[in-house]
Structure formats: structure tokens, C-alpha cells
PDB file of N, CA and C in Angstrom:
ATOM      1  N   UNK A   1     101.659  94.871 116.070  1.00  0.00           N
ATOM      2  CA  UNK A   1     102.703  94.258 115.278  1.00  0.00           C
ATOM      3  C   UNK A   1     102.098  93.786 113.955  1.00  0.00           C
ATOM      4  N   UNK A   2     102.700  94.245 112.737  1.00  0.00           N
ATOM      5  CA  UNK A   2     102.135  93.539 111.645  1.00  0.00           C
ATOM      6  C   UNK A   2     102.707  92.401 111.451  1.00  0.00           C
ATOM      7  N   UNK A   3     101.760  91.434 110.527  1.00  0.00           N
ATOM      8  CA  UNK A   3     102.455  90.106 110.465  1.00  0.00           C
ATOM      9  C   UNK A   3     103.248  89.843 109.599  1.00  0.00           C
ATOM     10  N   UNK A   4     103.964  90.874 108.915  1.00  0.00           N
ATOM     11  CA  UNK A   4     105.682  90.800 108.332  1.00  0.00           C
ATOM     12  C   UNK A   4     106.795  90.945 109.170  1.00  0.00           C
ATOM     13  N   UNK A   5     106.245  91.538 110.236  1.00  0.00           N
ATOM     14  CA  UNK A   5     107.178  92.362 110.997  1.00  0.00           C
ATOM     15  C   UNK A   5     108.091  91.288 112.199  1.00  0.00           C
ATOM     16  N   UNK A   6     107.634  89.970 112.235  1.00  0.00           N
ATOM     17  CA  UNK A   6     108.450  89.016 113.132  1.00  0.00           C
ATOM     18  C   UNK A   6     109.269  88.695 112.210  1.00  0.00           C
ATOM     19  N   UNK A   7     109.307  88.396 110.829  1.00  0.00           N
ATOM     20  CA  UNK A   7     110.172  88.042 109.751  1.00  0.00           C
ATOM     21  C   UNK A   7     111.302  88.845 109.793  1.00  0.00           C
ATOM     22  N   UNK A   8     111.250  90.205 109.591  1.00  0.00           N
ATOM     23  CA  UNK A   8     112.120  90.696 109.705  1.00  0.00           C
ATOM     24  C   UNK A   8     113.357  90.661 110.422  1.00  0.00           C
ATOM     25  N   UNK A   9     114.643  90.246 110.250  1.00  0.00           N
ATOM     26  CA  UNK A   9     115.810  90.256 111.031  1.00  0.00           C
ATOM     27  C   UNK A   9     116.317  91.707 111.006  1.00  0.00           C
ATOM     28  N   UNK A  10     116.557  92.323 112.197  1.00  0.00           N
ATOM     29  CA  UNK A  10     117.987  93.608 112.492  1.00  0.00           C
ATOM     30  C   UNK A  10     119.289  93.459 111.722  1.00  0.00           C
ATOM     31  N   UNK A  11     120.056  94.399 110.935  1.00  0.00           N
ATOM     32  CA  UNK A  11     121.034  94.325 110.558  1.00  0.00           C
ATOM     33  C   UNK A  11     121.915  93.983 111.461  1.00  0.00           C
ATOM     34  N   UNK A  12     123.497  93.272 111.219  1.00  0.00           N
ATOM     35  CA  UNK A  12     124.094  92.896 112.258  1.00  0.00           C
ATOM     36  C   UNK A  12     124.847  94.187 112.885  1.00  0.00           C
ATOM     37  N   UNK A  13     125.392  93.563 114.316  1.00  0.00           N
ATOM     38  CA  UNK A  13     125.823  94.538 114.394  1.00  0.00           C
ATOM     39  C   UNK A  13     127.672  94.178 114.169  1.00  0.00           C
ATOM     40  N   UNK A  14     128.364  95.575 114.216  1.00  0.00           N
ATOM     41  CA  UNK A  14     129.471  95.525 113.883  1.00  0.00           C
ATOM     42  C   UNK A  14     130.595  94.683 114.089  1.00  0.00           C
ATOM     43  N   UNK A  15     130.306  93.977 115.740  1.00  0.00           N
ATOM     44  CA  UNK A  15     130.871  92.914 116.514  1.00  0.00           C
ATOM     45  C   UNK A  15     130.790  91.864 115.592  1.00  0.00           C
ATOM     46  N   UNK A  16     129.414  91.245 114.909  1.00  0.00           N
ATOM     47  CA  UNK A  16     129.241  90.282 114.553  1.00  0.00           C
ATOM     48  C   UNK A  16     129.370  90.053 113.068  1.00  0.00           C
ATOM     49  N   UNK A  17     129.498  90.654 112.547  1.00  0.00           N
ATOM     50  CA  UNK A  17     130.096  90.877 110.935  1.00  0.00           C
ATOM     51  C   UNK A  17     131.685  90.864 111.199  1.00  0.00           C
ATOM     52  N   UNK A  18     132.527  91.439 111.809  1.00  0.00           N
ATOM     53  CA  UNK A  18     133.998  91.247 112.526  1.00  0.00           C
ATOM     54  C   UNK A  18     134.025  89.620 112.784  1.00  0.00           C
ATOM     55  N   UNK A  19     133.785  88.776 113.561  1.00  0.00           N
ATOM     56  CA  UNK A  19     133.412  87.710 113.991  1.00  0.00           C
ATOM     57  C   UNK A  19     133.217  86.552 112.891  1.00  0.00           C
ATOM     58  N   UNK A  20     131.977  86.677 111.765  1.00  0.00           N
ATOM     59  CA  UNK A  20     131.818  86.259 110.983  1.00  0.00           C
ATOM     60  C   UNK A  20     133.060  86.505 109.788  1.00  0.00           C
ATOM     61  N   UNK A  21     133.243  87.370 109.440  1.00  0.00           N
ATOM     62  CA  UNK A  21     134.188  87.737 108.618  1.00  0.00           C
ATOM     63  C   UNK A  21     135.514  86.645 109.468  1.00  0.00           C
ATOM     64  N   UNK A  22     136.021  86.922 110.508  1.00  0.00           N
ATOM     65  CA  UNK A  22     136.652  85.992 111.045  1.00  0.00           C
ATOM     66  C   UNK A  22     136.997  84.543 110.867  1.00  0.00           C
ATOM     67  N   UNK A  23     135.997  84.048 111.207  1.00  0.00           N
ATOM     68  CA  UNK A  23     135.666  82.700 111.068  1.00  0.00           C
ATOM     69  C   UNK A  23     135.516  81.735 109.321  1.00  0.00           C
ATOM     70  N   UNK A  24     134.743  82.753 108.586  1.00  0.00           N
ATOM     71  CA  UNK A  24     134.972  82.872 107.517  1.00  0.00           C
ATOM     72  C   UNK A  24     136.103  82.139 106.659  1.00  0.00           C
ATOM     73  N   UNK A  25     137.576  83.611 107.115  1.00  0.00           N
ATOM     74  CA  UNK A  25     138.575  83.570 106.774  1.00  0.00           C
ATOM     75  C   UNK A  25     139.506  82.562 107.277  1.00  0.00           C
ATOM     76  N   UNK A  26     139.076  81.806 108.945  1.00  0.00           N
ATOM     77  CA  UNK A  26     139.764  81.009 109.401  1.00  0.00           C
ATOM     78  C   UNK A  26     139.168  79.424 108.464  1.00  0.00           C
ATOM     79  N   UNK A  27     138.201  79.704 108.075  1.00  0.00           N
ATOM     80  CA  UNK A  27     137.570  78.182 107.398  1.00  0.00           C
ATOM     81  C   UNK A  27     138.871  78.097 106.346  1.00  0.00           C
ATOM     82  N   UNK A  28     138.591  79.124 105.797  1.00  0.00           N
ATOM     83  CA  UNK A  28     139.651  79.320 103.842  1.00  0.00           C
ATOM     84  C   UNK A  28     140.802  78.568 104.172  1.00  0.00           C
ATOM     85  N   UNK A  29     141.026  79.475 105.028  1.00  0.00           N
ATOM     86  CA  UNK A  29     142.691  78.996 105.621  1.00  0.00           C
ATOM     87  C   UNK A  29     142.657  77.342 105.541  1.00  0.00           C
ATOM     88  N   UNK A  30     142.002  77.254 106.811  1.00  0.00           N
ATOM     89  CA  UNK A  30     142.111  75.826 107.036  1.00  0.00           C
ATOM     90  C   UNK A  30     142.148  74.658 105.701  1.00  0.00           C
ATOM     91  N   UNK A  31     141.219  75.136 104.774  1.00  0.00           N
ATOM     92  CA  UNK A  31     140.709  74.767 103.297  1.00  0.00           C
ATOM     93  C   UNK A  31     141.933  74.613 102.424  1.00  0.00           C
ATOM     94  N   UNK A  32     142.651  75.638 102.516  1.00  0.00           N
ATOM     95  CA  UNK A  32     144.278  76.197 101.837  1.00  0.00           C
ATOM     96  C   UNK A  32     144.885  75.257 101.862  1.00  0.00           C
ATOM     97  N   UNK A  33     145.372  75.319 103.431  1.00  0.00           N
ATOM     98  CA  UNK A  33     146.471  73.986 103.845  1.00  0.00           C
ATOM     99  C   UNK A  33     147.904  74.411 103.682  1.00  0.00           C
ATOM    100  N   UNK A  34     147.571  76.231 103.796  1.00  0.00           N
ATOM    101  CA  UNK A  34     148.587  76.408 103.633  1.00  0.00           C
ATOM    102  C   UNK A  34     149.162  77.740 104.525  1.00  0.00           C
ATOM    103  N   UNK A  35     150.235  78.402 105.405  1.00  0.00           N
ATOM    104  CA  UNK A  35     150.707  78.759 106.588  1.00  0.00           C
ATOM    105  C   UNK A  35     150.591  80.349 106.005  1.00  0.00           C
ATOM    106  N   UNK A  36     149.515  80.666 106.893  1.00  0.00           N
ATOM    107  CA  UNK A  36     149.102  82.279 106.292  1.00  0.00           C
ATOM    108  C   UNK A  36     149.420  83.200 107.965  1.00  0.00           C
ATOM    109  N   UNK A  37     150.787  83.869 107.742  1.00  0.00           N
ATOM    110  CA  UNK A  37     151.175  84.801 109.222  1.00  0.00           C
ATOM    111  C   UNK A  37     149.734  85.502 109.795  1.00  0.00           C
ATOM    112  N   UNK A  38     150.601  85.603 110.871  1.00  0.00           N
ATOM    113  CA  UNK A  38     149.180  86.527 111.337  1.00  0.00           C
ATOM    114  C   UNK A  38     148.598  87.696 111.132  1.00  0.00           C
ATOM    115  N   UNK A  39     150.144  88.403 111.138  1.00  0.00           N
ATOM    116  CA  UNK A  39     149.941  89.744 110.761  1.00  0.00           C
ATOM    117  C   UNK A  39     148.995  89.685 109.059  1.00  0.00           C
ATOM    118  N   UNK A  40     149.355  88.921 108.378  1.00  0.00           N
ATOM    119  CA  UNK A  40     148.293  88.869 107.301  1.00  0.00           C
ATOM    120  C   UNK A  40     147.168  88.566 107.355  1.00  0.00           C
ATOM    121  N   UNK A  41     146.909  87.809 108.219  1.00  0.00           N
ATOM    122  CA  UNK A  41     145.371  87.193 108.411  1.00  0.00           C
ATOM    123  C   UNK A  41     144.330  88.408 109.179  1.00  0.00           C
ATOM    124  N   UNK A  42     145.312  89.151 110.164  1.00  0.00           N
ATOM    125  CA  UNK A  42     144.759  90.371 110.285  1.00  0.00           C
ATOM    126  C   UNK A  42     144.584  91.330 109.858  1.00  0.00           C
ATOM    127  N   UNK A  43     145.383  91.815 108.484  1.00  0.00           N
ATOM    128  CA  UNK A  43     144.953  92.403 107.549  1.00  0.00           C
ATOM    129  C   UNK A  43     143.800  91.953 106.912  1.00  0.00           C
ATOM    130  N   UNK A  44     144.138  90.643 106.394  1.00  0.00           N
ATOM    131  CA  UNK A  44     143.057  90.178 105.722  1.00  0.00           C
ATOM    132  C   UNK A  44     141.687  90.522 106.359  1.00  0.00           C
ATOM    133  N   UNK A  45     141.370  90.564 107.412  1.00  0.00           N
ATOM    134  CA  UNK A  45     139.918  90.271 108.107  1.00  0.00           C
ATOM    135  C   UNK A  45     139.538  91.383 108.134  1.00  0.00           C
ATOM    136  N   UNK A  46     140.566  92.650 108.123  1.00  0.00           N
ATOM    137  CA  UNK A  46     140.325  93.998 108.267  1.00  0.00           C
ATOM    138  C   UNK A  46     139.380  94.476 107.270  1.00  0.00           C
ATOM    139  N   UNK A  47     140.330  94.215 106.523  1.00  0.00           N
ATOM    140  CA  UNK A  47     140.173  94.267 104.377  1.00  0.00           C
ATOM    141  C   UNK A  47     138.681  93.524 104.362  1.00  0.00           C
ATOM    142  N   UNK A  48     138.440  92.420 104.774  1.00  0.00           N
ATOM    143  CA  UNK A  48     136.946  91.945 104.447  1.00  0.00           C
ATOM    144  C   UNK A  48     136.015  92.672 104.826  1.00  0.00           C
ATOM    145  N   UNK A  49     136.244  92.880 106.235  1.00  0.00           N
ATOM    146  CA  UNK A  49     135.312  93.619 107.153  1.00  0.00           C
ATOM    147  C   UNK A  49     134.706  94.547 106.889  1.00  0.00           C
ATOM    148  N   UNK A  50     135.765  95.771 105.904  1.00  0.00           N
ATOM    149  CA  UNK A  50     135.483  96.910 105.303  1.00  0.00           C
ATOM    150  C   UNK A  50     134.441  96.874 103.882  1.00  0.00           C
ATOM    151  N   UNK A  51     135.156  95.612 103.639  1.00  0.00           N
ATOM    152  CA  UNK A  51     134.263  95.608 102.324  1.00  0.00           C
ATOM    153  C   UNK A  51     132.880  95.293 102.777  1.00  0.00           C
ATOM    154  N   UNK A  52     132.446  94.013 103.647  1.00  0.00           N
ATOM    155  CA  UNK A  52     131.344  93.817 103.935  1.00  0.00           C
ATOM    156  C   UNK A  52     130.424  94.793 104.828  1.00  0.00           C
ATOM    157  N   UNK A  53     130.626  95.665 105.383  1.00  0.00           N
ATOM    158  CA  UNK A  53     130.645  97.108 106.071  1.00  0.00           C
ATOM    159  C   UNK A  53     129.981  98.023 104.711  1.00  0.00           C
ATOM    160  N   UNK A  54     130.557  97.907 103.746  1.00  0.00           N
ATOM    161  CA  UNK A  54     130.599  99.037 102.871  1.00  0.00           C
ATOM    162  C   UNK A  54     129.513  98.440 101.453  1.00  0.00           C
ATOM    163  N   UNK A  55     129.274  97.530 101.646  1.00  0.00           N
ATOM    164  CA  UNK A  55     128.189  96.189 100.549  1.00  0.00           C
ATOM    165  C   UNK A  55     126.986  95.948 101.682  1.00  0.00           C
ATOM    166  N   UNK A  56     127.089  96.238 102.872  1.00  0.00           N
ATOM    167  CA  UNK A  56     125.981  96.120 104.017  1.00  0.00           C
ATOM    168  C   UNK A  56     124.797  95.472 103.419  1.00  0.00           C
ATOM    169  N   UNK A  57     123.975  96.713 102.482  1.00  0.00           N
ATOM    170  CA  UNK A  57     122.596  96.385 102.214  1.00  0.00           C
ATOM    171  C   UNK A  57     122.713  94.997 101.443  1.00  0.00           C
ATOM    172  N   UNK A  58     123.281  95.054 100.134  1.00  0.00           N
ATOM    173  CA  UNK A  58     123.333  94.126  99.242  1.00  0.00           C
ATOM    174  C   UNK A  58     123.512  92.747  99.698  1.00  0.00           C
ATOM    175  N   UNK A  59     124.548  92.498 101.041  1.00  0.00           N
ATOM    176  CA  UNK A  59     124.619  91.056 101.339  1.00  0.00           C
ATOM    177  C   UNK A  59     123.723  90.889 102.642  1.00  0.00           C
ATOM    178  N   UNK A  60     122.837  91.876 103.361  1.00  0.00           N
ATOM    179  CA  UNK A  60     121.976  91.612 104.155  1.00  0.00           C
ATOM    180  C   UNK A  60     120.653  90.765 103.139  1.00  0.00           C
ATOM    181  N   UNK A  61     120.539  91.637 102.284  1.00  0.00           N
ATOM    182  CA  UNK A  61     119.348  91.413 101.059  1.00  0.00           C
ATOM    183  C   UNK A  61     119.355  89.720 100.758  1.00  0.00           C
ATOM    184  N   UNK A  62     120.624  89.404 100.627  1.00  0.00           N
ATOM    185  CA  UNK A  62     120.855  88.104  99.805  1.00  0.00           C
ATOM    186  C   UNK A  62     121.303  87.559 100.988  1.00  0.00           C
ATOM    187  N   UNK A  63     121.179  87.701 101.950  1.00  0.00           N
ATOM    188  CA  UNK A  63     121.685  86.429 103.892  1.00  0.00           C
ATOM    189  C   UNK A  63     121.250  85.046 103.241  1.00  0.00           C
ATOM    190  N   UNK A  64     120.077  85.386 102.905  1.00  0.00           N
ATOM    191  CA  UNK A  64     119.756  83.607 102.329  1.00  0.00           C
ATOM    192  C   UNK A  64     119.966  82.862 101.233  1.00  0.00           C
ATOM    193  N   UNK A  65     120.908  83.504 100.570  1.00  0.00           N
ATOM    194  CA  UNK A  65     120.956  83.458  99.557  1.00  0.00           C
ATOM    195  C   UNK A  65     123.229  82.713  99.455  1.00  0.00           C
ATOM    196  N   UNK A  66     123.603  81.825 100.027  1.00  0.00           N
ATOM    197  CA  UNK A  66     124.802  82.020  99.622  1.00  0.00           C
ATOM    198  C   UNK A  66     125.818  81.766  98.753  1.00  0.00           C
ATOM    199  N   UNK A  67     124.985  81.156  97.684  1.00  0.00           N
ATOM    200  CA  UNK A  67     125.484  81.566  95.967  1.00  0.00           C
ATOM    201  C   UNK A  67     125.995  82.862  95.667  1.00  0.00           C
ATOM    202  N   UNK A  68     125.295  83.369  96.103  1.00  0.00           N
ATOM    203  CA  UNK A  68     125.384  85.512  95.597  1.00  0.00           C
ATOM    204  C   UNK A  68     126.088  85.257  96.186  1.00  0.00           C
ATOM    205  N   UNK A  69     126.202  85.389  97.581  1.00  0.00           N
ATOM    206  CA  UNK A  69     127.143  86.398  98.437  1.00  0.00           C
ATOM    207  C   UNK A  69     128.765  85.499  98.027  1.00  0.00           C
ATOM    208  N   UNK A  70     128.996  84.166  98.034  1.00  0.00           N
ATOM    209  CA  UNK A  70     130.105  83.905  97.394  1.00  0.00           C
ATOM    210  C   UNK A  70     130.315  83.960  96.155  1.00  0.00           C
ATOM    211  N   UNK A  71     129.405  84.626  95.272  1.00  0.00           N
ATOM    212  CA  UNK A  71     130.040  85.427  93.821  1.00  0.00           C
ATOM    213  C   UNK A  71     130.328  86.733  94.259  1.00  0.00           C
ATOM    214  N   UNK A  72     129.432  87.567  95.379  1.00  0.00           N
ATOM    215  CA  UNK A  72     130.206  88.685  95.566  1.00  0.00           C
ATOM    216  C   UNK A  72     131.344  88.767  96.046  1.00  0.00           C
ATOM    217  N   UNK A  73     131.576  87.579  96.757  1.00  0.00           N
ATOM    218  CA  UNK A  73     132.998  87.812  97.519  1.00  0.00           C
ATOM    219  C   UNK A  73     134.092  87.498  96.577  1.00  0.00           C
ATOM    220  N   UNK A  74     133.649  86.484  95.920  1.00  0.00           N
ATOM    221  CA  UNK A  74     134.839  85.676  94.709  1.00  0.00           C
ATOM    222  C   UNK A  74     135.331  87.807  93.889  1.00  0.00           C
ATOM    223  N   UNK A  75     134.247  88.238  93.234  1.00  0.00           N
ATOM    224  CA  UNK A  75     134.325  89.311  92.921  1.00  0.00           C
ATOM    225  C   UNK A  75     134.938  90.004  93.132  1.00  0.00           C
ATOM    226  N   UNK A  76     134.653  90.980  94.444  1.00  0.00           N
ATOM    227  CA  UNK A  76     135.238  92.229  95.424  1.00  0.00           C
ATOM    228  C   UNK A  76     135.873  91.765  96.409  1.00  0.00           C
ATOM    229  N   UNK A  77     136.431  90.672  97.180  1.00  0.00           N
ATOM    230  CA  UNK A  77     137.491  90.580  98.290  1.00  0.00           C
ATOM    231  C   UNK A  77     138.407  89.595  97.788  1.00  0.00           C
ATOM    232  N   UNK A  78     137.958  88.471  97.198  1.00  0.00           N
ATOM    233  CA  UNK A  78     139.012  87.492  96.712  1.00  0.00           C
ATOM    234  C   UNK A  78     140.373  87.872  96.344  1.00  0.00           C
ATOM    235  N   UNK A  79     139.815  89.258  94.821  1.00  0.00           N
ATOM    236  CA  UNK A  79     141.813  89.658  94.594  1.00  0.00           C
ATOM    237  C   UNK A  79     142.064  90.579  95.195  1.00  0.00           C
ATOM    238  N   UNK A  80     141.965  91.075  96.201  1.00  0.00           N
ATOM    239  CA  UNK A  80     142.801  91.346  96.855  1.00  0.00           C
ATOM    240  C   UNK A  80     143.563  90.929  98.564  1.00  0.00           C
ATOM    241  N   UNK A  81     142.543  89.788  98.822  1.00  0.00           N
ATOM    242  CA  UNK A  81     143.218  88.550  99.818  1.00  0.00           C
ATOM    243  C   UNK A  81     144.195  87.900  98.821  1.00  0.00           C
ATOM    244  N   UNK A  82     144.154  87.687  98.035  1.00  0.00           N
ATOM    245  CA  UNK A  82     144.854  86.672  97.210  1.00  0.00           C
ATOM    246  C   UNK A  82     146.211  87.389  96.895  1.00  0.00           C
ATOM    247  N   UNK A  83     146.005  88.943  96.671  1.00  0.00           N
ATOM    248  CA  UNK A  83     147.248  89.204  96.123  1.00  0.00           C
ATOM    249  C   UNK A  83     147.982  89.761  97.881  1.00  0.00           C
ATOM    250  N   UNK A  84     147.264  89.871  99.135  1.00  0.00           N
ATOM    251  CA  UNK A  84     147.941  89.686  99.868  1.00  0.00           C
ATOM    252  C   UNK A  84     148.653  88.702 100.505  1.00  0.00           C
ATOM    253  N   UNK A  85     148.468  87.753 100.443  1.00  0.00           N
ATOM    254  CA  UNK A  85     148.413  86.370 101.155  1.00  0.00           C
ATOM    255  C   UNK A  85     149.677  85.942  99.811  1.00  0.00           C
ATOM    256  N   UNK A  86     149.787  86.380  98.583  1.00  0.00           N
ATOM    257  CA  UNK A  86     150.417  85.769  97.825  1.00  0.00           C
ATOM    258  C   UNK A  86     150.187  84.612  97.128  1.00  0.00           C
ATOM    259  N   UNK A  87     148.806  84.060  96.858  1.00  0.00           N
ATOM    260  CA  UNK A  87     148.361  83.147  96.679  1.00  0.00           C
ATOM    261  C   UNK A  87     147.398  82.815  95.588  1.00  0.00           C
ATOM    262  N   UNK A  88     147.344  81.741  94.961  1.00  0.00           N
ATOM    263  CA  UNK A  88     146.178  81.641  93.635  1.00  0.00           C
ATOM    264  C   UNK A  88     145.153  81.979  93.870  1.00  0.00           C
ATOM    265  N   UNK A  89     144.470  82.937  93.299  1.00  0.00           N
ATOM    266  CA  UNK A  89     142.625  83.298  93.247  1.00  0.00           C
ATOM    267  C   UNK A  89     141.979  82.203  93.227  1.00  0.00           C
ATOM    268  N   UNK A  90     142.283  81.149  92.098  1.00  0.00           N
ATOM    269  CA  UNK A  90     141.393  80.415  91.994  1.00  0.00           C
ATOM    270  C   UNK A  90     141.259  79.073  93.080  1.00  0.00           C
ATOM    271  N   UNK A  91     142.831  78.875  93.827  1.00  0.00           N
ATOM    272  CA  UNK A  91     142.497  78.165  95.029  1.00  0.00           C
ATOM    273  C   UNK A  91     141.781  79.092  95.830  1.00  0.00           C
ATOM    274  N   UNK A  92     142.164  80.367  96.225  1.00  0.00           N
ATOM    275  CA  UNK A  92     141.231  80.744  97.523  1.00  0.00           C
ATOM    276  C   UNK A  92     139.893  80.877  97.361  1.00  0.00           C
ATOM    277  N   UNK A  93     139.428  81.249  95.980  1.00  0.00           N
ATOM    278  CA  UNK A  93     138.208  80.784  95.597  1.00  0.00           C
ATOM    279  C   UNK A  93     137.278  79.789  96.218  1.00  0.00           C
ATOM    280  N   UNK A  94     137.869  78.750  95.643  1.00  0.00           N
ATOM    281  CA  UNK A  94     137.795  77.281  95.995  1.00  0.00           C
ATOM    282  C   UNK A  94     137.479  76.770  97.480  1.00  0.00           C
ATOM    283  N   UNK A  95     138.630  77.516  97.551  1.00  0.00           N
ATOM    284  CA  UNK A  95     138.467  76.882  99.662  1.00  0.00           C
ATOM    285  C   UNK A  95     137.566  77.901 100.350  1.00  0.00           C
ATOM    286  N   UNK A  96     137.299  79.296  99.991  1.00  0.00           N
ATOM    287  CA  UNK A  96     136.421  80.075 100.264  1.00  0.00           C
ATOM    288  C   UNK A  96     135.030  79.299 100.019  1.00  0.00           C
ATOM    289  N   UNK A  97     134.800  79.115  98.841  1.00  0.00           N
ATOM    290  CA  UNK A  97     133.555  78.352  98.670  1.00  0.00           C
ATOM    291  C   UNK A  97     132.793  77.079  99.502  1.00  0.00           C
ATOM    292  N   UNK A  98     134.336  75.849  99.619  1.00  0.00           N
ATOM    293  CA  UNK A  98     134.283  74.944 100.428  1.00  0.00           C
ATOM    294  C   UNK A  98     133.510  75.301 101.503  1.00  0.00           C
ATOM    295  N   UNK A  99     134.455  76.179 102.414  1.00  0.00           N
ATOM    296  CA  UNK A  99     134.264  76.345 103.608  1.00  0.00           C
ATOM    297  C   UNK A  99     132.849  77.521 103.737  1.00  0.00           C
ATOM    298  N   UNK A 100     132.356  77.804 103.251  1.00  0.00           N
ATOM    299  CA  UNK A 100     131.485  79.254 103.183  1.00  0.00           C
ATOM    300  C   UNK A 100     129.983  78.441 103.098  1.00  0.00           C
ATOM    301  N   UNK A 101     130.303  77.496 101.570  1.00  0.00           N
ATOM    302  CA  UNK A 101     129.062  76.573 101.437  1.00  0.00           C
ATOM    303  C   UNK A 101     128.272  77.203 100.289  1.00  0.00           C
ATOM    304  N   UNK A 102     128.714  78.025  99.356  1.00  0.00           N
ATOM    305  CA  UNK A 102     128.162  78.805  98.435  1.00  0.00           C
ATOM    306  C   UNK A 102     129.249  78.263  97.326  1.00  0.00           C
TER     307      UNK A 102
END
């Protein structure tokens, strides 16, 4: 074993990026304060999932990092949760951030 090689974390797996993405989106919400259906919220998580699925390397790179990863998200998932949900960018922003910690 080299001695970089315990450092190293496994990419997640698909379960747990689903999950996270989840929880995530249930923080915002909560943050909102405001009554988001389900059927949207399950879109929504879909819609994240894909994106974070499809950005893999870039937000594995930056895990420790969660400044970046909530500018990437403010970036690439924000408008278009926002324009599903029907709701201000710059609140979901906001409560994304709150709750995320970035």
C-alpha cells in the first residue's frame, strides 16, 4: 500500500449521490418555508441527480471544498429548480446555501 493510497476516498456510489442530492433538496425546502408538491420535489431531485452524475469528477475533486460546489450548484441546477418550483433564484440560492453550508 502506498502512503497516499489510505487518503484516497472511492467515488460515490449512485445510491448515495440520489440520497445526498435528496436530503440536500429537503434542507432548501425546509429553508424556503414554502409548500413545494411532491411530484416537483421529485422532479427536482431527478434533475439534480443528473446533473451531479454528469459534473461527477469536478465535485468529487472539490468534496472538501463547499464554497465551489455551492457556486456550482447556484450556477448549473439552481435555474432550473427555480424555474420549476416557480420560485426566486435568489431565495433558493439562499436557503440552498443555508442549508448546504457553502
Amino acid at each position: 500500500m502506498k502512503p497516499n493510497e489510505k487518503h484516497k476516498a472511492p467515488l460515490p456510489s449512485p445510491r448515495g449521490i440520489r440520497r445526498a442530492c435528496s436530503r440536500e433538496l429537503y434542507r432548501t425546502v425546509k429553508r424556503l418555508g414554502v409548500y413545494i408538491p411532491p411530484e416537483r420535489l421529485t422532479e427536482a431531485e431527478e434533475l439534480y441527480f443528473k446533473k451531479v452524475v454528469g459534473n461527477l469528477i469536478y465535485i468529487f475533486e472539490h468534496r472538501d471544498n463547499k464554497k465551489k460546489q455551492a457556486d456550482w450548484w447556484e450556477e448549473h441546477v439552481a435555474p432550473d429548480i427555480a424555474k420549476l418550483w416557480q420560485i426566486d433564484e435568489g431565495a433558493l440560492v439562499r436557503a440552498f446555501r443555508s442549508g448546504y453550508g457553502g
